[in-house]
N, C-alpha and C. Protein backbone atom coordinates (compact mmCIF):
# COMPACT_ATOMS: atom_id res chain seq x y z
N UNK A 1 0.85 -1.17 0.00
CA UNK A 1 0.00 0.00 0.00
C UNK A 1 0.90 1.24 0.00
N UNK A 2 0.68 2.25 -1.06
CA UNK A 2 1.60 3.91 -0.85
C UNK A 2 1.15 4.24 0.52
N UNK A 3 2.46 4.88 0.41
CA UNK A 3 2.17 5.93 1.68
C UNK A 3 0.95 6.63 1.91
N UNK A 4 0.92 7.11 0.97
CA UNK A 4 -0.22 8.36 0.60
C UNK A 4 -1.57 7.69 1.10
N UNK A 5 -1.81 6.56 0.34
CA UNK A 5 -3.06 5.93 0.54
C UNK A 5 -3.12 5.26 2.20
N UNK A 6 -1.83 5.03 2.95
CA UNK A 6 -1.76 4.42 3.91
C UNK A 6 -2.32 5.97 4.76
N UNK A 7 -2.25 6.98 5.01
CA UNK A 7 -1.81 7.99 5.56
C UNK A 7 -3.55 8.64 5.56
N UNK A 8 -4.39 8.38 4.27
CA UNK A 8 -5.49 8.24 3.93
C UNK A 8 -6.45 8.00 4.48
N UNK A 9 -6.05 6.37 5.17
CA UNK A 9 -6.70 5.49 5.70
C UNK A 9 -6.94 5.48 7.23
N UNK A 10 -5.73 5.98 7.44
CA UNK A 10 -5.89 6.66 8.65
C UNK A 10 -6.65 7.71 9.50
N UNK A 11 -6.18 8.32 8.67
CA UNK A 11 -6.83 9.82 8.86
C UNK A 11 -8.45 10.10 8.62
N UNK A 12 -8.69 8.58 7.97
CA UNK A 12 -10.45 8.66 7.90
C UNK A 12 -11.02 7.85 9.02
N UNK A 13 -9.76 6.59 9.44
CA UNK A 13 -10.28 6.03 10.59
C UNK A 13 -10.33 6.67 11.69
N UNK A 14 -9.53 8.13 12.11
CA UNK A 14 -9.17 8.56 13.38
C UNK A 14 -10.52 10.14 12.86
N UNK A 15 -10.73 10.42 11.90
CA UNK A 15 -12.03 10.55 11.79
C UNK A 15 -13.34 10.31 12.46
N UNK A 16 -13.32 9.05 11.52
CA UNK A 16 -14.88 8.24 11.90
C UNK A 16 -14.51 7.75 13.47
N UNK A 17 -13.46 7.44 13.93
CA UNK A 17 -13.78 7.42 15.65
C UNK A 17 -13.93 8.36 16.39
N UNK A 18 -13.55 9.97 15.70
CA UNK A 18 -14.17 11.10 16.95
C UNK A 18 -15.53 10.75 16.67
N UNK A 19 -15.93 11.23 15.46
CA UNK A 19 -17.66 11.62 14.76
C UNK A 19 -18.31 10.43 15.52
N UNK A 20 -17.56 9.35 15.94
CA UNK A 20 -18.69 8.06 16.27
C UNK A 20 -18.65 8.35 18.02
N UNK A 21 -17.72 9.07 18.42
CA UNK A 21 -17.33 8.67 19.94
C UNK A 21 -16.50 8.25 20.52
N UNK A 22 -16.15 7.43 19.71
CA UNK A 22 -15.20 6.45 20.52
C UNK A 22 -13.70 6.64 20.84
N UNK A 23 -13.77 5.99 21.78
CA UNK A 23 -12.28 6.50 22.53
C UNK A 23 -10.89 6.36 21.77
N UNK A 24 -10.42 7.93 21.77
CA UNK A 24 -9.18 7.14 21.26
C UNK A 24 -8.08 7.13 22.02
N UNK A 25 -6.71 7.04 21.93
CA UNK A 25 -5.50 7.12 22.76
C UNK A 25 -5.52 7.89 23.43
N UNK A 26 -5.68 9.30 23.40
CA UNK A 26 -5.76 9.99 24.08
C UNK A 26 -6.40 9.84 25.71
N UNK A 27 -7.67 9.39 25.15
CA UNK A 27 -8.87 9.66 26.08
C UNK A 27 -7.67 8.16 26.84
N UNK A 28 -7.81 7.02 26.33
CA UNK A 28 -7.07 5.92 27.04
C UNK A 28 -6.10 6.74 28.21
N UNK A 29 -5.36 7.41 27.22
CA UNK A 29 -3.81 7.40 28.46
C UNK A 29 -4.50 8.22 29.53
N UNK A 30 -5.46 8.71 29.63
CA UNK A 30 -6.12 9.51 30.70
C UNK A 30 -6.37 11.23 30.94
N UNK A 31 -6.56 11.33 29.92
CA UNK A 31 -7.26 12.68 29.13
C UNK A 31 -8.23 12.85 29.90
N UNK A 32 -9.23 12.14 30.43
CA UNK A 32 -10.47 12.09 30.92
C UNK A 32 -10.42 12.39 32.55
N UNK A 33 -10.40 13.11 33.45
CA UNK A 33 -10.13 12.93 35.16
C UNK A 33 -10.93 11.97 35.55
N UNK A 34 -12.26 11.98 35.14
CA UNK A 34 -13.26 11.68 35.81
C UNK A 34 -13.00 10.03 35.80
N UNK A 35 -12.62 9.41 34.28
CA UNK A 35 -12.02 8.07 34.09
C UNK A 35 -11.01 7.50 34.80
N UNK A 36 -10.11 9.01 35.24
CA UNK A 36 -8.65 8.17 35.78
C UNK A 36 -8.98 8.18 37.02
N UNK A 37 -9.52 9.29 37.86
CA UNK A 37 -10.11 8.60 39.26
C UNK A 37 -10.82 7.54 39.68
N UNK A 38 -11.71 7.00 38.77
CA UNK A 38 -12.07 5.22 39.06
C UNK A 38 -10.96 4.44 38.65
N UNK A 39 -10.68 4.36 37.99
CA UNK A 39 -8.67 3.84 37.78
C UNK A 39 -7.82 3.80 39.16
N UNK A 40 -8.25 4.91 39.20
CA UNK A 40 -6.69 5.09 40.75
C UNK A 40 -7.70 4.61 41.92
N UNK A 41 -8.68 4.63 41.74
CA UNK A 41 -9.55 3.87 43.12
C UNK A 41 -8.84 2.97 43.45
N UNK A 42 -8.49 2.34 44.60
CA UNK A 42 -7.87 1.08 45.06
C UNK A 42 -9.00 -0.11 45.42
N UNK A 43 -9.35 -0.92 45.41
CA UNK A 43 -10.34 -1.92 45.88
C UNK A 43 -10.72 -1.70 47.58
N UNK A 44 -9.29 -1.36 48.06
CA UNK A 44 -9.91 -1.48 50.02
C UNK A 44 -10.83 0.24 49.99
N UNK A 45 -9.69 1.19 49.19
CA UNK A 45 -10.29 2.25 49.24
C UNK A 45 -11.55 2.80 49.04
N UNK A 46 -12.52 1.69 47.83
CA UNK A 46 -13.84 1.77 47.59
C UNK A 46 -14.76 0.99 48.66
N UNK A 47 -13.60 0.39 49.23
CA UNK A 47 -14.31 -0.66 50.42
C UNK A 47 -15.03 0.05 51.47
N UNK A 48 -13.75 0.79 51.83
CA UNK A 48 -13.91 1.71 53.13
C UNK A 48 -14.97 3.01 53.16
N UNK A 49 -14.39 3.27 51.87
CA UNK A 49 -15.49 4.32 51.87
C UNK A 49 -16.84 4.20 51.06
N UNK A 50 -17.19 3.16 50.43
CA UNK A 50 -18.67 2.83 50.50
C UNK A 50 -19.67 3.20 51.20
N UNK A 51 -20.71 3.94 50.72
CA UNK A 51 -22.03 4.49 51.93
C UNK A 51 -23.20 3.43 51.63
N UNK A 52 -23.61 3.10 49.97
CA UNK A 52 -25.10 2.76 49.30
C UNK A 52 -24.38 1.64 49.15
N UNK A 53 -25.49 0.65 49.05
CA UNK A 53 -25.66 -0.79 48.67
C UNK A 53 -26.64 -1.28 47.36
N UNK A 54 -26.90 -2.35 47.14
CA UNK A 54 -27.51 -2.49 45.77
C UNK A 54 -27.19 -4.19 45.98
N UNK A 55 -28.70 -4.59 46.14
CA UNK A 55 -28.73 -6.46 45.95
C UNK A 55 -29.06 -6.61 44.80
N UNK A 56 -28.55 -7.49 44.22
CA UNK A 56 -28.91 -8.24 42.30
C UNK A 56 -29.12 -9.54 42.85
N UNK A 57 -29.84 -10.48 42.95
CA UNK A 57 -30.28 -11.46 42.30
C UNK A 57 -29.84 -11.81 41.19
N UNK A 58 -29.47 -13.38 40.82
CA UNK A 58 -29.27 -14.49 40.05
C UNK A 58 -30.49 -15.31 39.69
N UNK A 59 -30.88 -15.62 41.35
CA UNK A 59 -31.49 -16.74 41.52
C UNK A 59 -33.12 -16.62 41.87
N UNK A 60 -34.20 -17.69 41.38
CA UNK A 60 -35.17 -16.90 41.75
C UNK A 60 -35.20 -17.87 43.32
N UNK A 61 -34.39 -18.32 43.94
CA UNK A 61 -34.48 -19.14 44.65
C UNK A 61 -33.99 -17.90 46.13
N UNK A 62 -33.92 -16.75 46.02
CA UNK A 62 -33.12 -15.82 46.81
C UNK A 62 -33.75 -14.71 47.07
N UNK A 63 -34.31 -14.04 47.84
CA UNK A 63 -34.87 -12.58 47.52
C UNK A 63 -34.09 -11.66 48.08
N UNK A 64 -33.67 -10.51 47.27
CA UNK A 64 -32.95 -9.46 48.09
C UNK A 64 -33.67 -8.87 49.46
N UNK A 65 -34.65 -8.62 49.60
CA UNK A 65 -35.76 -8.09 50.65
C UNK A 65 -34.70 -8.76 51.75
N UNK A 66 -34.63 -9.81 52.40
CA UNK A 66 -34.32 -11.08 53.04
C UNK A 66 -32.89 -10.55 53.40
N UNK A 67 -32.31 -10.41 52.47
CA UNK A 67 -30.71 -10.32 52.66
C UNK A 67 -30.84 -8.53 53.42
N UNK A 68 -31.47 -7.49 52.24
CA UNK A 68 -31.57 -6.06 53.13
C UNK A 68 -31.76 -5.37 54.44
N UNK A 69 -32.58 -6.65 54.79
CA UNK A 69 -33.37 -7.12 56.19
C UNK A 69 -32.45 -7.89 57.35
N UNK A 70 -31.28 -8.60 56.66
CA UNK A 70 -30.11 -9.06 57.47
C UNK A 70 -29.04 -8.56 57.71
N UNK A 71 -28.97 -7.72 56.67
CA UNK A 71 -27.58 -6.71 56.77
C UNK A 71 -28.25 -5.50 57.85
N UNK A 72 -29.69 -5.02 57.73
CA UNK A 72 -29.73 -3.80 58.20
C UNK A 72 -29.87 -4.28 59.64
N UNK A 73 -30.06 -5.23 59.73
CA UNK A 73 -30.09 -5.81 61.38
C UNK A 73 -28.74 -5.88 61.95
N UNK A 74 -27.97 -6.05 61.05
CA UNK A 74 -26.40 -6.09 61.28
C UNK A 74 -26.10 -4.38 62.62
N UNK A 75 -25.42 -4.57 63.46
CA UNK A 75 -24.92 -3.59 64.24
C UNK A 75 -23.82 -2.72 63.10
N UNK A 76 -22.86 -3.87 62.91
CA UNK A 76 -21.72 -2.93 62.23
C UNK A 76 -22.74 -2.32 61.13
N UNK A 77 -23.03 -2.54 60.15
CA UNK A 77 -23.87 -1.67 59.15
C UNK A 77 -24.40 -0.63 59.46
N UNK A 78 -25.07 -0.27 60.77
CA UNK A 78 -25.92 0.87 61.48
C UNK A 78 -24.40 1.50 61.59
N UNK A 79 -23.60 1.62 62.33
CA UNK A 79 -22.17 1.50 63.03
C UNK A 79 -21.63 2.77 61.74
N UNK A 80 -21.48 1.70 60.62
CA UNK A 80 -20.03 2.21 59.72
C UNK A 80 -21.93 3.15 58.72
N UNK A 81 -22.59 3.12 58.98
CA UNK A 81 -23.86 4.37 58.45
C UNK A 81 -23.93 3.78 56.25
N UNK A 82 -23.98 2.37 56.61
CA UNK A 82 -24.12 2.08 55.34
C UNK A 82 -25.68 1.88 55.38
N UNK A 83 -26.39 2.53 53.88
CA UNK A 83 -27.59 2.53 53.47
C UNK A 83 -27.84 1.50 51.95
N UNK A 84 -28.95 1.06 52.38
CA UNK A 84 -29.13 -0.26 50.93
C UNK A 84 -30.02 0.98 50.22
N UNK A 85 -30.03 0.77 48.65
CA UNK A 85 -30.61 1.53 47.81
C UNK A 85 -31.04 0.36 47.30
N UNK A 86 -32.94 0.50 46.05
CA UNK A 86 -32.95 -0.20 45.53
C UNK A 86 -33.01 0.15 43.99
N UNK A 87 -32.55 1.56 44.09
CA UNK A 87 -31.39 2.08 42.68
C UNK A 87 -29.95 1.69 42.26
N UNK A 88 -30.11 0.84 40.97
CA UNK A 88 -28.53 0.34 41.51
C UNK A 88 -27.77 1.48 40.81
N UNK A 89 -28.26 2.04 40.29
CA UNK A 89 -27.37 3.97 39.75
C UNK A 89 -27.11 4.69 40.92
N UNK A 90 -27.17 4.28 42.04
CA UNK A 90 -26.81 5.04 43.31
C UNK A 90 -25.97 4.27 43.98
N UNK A 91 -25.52 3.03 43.65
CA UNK A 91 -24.87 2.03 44.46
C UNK A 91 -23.46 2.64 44.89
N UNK A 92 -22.86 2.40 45.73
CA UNK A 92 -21.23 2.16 45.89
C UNK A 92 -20.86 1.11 45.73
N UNK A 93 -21.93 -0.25 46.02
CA UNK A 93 -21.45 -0.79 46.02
C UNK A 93 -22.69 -2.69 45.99
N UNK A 94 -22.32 -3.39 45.07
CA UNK A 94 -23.39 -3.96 44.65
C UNK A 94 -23.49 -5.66 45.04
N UNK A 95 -23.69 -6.22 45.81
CA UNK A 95 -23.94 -7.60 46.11
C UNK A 95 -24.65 -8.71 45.42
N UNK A 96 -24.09 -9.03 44.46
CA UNK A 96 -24.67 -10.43 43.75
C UNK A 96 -24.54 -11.33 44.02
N UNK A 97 -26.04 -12.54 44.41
CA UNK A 97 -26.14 -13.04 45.00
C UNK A 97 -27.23 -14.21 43.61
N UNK A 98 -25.88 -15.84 43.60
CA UNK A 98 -26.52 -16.38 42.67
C UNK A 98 -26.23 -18.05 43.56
N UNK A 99 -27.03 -18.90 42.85
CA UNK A 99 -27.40 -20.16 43.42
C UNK A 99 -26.85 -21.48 42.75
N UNK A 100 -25.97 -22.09 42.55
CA UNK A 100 -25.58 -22.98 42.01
C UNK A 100 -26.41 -24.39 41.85
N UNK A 101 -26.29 -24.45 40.25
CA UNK A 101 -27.63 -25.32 39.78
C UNK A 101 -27.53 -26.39 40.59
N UNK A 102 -28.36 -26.94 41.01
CA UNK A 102 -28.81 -28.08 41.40
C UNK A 102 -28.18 -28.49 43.03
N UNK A 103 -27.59 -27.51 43.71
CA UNK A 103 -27.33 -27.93 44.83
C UNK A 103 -27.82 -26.99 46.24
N UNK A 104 -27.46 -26.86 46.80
CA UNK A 104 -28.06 -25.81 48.25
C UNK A 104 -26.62 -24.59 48.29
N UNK A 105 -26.07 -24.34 47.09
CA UNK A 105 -25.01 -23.41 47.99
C UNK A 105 -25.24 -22.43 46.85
N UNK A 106 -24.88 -20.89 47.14
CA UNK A 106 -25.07 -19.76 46.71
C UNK A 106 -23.84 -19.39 46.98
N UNK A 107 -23.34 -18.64 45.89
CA UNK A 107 -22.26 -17.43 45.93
C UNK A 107 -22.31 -16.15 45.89
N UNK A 108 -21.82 -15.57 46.27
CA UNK A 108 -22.25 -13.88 46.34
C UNK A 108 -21.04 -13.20 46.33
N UNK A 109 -20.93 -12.14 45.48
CA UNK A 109 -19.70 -11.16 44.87
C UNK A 109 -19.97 -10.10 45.24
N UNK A 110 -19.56 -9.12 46.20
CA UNK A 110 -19.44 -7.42 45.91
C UNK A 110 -18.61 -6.96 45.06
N UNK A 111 -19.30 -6.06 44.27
CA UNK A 111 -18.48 -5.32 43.07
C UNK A 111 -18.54 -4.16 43.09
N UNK A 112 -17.76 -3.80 42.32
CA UNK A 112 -17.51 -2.15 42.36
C UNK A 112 -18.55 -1.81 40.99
N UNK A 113 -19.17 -0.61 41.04
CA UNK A 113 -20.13 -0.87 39.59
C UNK A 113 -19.86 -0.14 39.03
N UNK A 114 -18.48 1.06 39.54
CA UNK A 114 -17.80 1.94 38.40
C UNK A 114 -17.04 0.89 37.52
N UNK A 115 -16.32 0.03 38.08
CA UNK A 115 -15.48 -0.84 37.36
C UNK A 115 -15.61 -1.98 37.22
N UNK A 116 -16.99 -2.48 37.59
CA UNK A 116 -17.30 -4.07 37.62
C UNK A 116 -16.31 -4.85 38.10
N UNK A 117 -14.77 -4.42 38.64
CA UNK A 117 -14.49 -5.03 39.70
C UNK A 117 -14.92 -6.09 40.87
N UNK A 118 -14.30 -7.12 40.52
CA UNK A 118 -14.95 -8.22 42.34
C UNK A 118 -14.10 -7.78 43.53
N UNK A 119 -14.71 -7.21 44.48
CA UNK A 119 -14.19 -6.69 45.30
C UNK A 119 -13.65 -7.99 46.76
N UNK A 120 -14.95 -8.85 46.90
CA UNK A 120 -15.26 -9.67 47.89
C UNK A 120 -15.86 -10.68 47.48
N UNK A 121 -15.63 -11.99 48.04
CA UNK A 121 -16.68 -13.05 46.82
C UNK A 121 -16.74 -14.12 48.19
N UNK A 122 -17.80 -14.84 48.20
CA UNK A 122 -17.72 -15.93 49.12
C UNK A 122 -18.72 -17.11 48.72
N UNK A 123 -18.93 -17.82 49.10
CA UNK A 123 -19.85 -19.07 48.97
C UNK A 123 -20.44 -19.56 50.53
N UNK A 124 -21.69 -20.37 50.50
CA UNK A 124 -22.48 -20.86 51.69
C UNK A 124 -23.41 -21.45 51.74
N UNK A 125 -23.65 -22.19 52.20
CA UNK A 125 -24.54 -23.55 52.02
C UNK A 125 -25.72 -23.02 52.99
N UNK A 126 -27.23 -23.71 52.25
CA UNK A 126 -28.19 -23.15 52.77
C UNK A 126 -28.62 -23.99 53.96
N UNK A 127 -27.97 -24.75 54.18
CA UNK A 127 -28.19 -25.93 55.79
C UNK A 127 -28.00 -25.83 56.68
N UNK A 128 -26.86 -24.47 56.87
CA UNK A 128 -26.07 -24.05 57.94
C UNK A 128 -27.34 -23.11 58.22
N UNK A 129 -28.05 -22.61 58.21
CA UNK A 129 -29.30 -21.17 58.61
C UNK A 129 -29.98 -20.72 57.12
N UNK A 130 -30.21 -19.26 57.80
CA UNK A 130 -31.00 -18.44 56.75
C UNK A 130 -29.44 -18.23 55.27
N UNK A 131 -30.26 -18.40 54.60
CA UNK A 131 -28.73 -17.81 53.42
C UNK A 131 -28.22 -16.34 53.47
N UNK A 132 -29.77 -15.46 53.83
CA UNK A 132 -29.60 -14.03 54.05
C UNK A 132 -28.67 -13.81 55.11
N UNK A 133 -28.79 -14.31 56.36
CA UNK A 133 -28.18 -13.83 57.41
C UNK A 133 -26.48 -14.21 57.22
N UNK A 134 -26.81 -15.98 56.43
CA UNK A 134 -25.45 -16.28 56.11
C UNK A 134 -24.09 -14.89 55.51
N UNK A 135 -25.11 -14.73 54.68
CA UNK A 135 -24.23 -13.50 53.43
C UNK A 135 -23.93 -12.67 54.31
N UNK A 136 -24.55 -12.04 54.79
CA UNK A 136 -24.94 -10.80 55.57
C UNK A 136 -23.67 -10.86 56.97
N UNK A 137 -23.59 -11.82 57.34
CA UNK A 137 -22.27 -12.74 58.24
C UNK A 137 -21.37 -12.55 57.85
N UNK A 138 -20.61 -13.06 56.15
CA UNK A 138 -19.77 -13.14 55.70
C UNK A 138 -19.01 -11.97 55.17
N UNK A 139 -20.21 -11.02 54.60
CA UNK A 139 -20.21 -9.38 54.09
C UNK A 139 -19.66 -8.89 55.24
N UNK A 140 -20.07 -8.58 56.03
CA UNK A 140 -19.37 -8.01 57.05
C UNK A 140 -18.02 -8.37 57.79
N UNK A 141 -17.71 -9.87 58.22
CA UNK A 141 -16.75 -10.35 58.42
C UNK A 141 -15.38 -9.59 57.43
N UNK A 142 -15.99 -9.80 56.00
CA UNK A 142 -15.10 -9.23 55.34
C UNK A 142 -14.86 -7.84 55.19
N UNK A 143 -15.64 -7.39 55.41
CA UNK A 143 -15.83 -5.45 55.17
C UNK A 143 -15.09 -5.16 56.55
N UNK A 144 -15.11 -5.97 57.88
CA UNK A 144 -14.44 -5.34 58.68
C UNK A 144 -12.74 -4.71 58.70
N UNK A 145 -12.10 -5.78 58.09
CA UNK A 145 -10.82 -5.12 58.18
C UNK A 145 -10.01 -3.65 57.42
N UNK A 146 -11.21 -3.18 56.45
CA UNK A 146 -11.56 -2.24 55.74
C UNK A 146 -12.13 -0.49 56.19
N UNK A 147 -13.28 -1.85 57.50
CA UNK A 147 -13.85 -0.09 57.82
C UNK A 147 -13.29 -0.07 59.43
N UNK A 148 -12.37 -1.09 60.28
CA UNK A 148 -12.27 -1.07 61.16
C UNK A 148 -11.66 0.60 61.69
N UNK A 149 -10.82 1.14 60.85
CA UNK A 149 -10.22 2.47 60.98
C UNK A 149 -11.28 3.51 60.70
N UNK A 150 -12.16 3.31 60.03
CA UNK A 150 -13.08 4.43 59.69
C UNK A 150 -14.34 4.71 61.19
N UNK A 151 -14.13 5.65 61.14
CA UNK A 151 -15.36 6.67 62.49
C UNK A 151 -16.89 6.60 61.74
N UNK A 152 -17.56 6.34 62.77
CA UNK A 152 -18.99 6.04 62.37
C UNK A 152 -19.43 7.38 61.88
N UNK A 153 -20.21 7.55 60.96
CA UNK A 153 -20.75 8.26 60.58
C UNK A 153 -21.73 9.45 61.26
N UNK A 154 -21.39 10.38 61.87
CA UNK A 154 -22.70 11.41 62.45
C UNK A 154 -23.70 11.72 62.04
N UNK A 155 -24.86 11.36 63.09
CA UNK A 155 -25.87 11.67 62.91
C UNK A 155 -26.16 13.12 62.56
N UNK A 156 -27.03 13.80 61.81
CA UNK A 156 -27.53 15.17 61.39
C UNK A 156 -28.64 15.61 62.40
């Protein structure tokens, strides 16, 4: 291919990707603030400072209600002033909660939903108790070493 025509080809592709949107190098290397601050987020750092929650369902074998209802009973949750939303466009932070075919155990992932990040992930069998309270046990167990440094939130 000439130069000319190579140089062409280019210049129509780097074109048609502003006119369409789409990202180019620029925007990548971090042109964007708003992009590179979910970037530089650290995983404990979104941990800790998490306020909103957000249950997803997998399974129809699971209801979020159940789980919202176990976490908010939770002390530490009142404690570290975390609130469940059932907007997940408001989340900090999002708990999926799915059921593995054909047996009694469920897994559940917190994610980050700027970055779909797995933040926390665990598994639990529904024989041991409620599955809600189970999660709700484990969520926290794990969130503690995260918010143990952080000051409860003041009341208004």
């Amino acid at each position: 291919m000439p130069p000319s025509l190579r140089r062409l080809c280019t210049l129509f592709v780097i074109s048609f990707c502003a006119l369409a949107g789409l990202p180019t190098t620029a925007a990548r290397a971090g042109q964007n603030p708003e992009a590179a601050a979910v970037v530089r987020t650290t995983p404990a750092e979104t941990l800790r400072t998490a306020q909103t929650i957000f249950i997803r369902t997998k399974s129809a074998y699971f209801k979020p209600a159940a789980l919202e209802q176990a976490l908010l009973d939770r002390s530490e949750v009142q404690y570290w002033g975390l609130v469940i939303s059932r907007d997940e466009a408001d989340a900090d932070l999002v708990i999926e909660v799915d059921r593995k075919l054909f047996t009694n155990i469920f897994v559940y992932s917190v994610l980050d939903p700027r970055t779909n990040r797995v933040l926390i992930s665990g598994k639990i069998g529904s024989l041991g108790g409620t599955v809600e309270g189970q999660i709700a046990n484990g969520f926290v167990k794990r969130l503690r070493p995260f918010r143990a440094l952080s000051s409860p939130v003041q009341p208004k």
